[in-house]
N, C-alpha and C. Protein backbone atom coordinates (compact mmCIF):
# COMPACT_ATOMS: atom_id res chain seq x y z
N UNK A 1 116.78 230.04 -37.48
CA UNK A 1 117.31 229.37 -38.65
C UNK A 1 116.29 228.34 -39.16
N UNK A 2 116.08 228.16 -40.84
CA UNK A 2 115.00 227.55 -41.12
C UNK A 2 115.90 225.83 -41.44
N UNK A 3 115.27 224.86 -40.96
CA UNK A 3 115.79 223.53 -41.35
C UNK A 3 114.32 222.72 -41.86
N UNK A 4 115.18 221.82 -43.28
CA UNK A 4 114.69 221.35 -44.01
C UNK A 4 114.69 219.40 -43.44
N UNK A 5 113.75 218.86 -43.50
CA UNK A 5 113.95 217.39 -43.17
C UNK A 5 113.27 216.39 -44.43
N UNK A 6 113.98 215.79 -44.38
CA UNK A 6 113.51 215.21 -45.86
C UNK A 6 113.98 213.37 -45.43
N UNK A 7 112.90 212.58 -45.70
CA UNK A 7 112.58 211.33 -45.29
C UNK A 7 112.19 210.19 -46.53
N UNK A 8 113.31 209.21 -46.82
CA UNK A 8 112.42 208.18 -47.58
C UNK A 8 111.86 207.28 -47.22
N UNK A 9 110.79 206.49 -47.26
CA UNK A 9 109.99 205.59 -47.27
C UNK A 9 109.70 203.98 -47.90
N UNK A 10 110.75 203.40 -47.49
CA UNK A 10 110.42 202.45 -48.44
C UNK A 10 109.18 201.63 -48.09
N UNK A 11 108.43 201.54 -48.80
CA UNK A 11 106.86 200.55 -48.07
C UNK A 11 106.80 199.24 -48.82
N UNK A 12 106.07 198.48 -48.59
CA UNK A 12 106.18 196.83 -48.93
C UNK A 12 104.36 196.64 -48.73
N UNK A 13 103.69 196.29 -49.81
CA UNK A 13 102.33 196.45 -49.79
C UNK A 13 102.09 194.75 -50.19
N UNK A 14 101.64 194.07 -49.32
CA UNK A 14 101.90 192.16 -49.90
C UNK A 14 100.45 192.19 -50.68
N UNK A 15 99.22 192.95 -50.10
CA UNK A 15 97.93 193.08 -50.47
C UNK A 15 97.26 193.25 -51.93
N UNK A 16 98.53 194.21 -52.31
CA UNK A 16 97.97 194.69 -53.70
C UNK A 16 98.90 193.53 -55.08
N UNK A 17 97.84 193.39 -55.91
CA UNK A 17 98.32 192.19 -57.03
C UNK A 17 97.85 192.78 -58.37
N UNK A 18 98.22 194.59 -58.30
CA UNK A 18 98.16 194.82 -59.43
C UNK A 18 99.14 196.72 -59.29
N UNK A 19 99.41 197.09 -60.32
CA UNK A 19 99.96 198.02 -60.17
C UNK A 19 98.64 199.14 -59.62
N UNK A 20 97.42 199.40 -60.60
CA UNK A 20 96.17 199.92 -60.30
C UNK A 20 96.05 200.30 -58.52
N UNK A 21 96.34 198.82 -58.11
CA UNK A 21 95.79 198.92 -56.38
C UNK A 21 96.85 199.47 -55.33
N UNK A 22 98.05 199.04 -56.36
CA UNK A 22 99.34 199.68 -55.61
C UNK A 22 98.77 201.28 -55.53
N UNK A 23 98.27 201.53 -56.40
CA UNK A 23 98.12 203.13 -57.04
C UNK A 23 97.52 203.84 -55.68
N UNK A 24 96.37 203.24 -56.01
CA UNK A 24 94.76 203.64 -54.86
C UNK A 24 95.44 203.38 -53.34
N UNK A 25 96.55 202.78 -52.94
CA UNK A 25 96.94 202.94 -51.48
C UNK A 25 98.08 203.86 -51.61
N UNK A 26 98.79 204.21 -52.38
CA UNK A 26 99.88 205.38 -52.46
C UNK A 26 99.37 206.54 -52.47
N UNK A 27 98.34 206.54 -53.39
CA UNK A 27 97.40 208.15 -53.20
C UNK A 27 96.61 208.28 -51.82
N UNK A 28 96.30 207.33 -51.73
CA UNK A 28 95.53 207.54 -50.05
C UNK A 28 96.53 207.57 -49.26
N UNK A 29 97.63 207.15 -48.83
CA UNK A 29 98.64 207.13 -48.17
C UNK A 29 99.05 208.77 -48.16
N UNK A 30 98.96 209.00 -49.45
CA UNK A 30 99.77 210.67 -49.62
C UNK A 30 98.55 211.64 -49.05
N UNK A 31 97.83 211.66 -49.51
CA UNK A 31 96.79 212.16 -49.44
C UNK A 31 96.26 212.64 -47.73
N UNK A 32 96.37 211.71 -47.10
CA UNK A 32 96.38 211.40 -45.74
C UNK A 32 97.53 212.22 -44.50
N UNK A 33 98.78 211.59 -45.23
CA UNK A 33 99.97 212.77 -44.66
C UNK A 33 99.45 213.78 -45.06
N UNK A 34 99.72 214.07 -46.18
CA UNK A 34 99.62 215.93 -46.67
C UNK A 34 98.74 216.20 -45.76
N UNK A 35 97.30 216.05 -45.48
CA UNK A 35 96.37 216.84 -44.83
C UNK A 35 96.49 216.96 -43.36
N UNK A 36 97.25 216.28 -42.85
CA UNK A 36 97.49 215.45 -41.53
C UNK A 36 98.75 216.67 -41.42
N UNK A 37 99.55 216.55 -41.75
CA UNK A 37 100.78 217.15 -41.21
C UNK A 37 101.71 218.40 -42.29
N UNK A 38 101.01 218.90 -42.94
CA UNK A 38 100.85 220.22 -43.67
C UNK A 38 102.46 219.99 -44.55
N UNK A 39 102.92 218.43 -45.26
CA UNK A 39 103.88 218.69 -45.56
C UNK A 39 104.13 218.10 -47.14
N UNK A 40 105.08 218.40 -47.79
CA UNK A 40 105.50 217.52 -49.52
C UNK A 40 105.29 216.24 -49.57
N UNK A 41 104.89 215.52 -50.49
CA UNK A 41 104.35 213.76 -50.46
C UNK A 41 104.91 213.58 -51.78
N UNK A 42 105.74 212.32 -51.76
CA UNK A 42 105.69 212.15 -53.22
C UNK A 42 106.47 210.61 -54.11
N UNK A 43 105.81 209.95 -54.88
CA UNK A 43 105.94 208.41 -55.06
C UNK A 43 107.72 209.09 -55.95
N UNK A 44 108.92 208.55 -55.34
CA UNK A 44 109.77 208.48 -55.86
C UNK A 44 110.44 207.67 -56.61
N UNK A 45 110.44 206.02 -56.38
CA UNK A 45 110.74 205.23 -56.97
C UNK A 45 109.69 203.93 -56.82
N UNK A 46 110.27 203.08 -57.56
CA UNK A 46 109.56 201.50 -57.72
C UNK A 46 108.11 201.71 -58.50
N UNK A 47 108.31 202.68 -59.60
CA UNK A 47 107.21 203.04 -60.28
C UNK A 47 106.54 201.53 -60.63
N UNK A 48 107.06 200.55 -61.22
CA UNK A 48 106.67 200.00 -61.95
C UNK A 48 106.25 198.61 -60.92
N UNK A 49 106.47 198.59 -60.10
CA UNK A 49 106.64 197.28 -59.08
C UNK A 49 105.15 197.33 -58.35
N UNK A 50 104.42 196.42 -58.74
CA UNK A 50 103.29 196.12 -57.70
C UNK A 50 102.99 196.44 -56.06
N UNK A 51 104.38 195.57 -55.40
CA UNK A 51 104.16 195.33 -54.44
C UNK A 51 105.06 196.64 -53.33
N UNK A 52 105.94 197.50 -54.17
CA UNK A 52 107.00 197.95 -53.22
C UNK A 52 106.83 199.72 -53.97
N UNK A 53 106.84 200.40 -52.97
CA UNK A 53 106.91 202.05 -53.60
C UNK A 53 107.51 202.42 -52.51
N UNK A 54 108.78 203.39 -52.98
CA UNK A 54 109.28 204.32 -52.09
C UNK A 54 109.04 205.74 -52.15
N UNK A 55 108.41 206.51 -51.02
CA UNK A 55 107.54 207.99 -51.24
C UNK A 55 109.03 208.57 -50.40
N UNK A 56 109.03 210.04 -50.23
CA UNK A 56 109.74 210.87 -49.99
C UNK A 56 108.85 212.01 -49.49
N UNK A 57 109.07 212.37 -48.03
CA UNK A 57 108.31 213.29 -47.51
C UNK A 57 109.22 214.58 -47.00
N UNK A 58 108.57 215.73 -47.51
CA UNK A 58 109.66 216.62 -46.95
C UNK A 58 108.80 217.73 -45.95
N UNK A 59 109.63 218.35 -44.97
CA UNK A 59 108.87 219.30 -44.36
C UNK A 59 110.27 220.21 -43.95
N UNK A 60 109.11 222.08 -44.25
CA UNK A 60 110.26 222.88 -43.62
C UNK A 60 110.10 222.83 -42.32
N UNK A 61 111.06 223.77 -41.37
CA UNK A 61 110.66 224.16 -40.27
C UNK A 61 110.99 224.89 -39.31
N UNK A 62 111.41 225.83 -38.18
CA UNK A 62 112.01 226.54 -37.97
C UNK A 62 113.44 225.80 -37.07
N UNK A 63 113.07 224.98 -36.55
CA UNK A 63 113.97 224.12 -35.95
C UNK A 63 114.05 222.63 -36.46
N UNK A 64 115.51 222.03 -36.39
CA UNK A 64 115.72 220.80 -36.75
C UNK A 64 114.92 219.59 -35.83
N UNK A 65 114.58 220.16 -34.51
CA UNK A 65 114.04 219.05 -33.68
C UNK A 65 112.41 219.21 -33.71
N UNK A 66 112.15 220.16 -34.30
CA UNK A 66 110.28 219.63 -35.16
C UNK A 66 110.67 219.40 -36.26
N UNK A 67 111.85 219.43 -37.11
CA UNK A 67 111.24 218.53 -38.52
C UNK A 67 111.85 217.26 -38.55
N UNK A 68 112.49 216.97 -37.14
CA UNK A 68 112.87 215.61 -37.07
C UNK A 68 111.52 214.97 -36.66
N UNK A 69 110.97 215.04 -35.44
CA UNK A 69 109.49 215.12 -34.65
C UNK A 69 108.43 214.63 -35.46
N UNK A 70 108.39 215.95 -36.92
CA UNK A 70 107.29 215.70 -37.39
C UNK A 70 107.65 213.98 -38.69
N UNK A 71 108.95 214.22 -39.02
CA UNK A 71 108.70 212.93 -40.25
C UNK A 71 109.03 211.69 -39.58
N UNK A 72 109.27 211.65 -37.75
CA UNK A 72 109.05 210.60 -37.18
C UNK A 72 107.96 210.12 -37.15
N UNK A 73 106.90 211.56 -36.71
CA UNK A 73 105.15 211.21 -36.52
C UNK A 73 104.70 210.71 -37.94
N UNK A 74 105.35 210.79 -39.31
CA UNK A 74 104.27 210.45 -40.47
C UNK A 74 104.73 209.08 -40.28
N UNK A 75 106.12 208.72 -40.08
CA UNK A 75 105.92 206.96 -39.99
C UNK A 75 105.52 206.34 -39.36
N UNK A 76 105.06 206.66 -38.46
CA UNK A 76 104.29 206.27 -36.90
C UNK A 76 102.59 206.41 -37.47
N UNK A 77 102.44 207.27 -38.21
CA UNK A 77 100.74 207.50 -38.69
C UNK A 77 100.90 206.45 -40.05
N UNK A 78 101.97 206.26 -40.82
CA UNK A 78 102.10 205.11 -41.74
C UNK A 78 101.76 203.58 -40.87
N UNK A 79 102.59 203.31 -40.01
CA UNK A 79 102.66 202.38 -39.41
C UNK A 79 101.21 202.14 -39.06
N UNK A 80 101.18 202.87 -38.05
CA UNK A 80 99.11 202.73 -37.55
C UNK A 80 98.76 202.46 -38.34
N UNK A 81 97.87 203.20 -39.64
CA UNK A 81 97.60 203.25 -40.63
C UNK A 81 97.25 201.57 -41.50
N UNK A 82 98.96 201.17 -42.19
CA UNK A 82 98.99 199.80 -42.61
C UNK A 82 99.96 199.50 -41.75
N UNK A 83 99.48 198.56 -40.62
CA UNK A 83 100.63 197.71 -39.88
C UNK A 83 101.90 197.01 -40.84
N UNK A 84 103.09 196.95 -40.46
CA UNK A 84 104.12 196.19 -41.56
C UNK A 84 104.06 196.87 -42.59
N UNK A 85 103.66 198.23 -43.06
CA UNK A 85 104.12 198.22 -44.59
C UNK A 85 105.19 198.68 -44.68
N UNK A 86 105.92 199.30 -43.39
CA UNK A 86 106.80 200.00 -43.81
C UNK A 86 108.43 199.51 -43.39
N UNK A 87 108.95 199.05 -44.47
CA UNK A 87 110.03 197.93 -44.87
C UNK A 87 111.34 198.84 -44.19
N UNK A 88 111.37 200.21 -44.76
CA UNK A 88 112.96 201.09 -44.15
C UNK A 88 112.45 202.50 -44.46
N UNK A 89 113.49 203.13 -43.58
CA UNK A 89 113.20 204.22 -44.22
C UNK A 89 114.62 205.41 -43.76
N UNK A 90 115.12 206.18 -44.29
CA UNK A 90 116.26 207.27 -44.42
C UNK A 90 115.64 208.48 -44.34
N UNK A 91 116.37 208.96 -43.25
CA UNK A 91 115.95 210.51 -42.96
C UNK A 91 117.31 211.38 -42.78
N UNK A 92 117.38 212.69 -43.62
CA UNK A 92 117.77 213.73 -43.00
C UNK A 92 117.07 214.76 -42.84
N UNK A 93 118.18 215.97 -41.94
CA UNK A 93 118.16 216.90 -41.37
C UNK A 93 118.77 218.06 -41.88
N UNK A 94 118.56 218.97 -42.75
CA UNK A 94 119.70 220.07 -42.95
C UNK A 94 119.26 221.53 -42.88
């Protein structure tokens, strides 16, 4: 049976003091998963907000306990990555 896991991200960036720089760490951020863990990346909300973007990562998979696994490992490679950026985040499983 194929299961779908789908994860939001809320991140908190204190560094960036312009929308531009918000930009250049969301694309590297995405950029980074995608190649890293073969899965969907994508800036969903807080378009307009400097400091705060929430991304949405999705991955298929054949079982629910690797696509839980894997969108545990992207917040864990977020975390490493920028220590503290990552404010909350909501995951399912279906």
């Amino acid at each position: 049976m194929v299961s779908i896991g789908y994860i939001e991200i809320k991140l908190y960036i204190p560094h960036s003091h312009s929308l531009k720089e918000k930009r250049m760490v969301i694309k590297r951020i995405k950029e980074r998963i995608r190649n890293k863990f073969n899965v969907s990346v994508a800036e969903i909300d807080a378009h307009d907000k400097w400091q705060t973007s929430v991304i949405a990562v999705v991955t298929v998979s054949t079982s629910s306990g690797k696509a839980d696994e894997t969108l545990e490992k992207v917040v864990g490679f977020i975390e490493k990555l920028f220590p503290g950026i990552v404010e909350s985040y909501h995951k399912e499983i279906m």
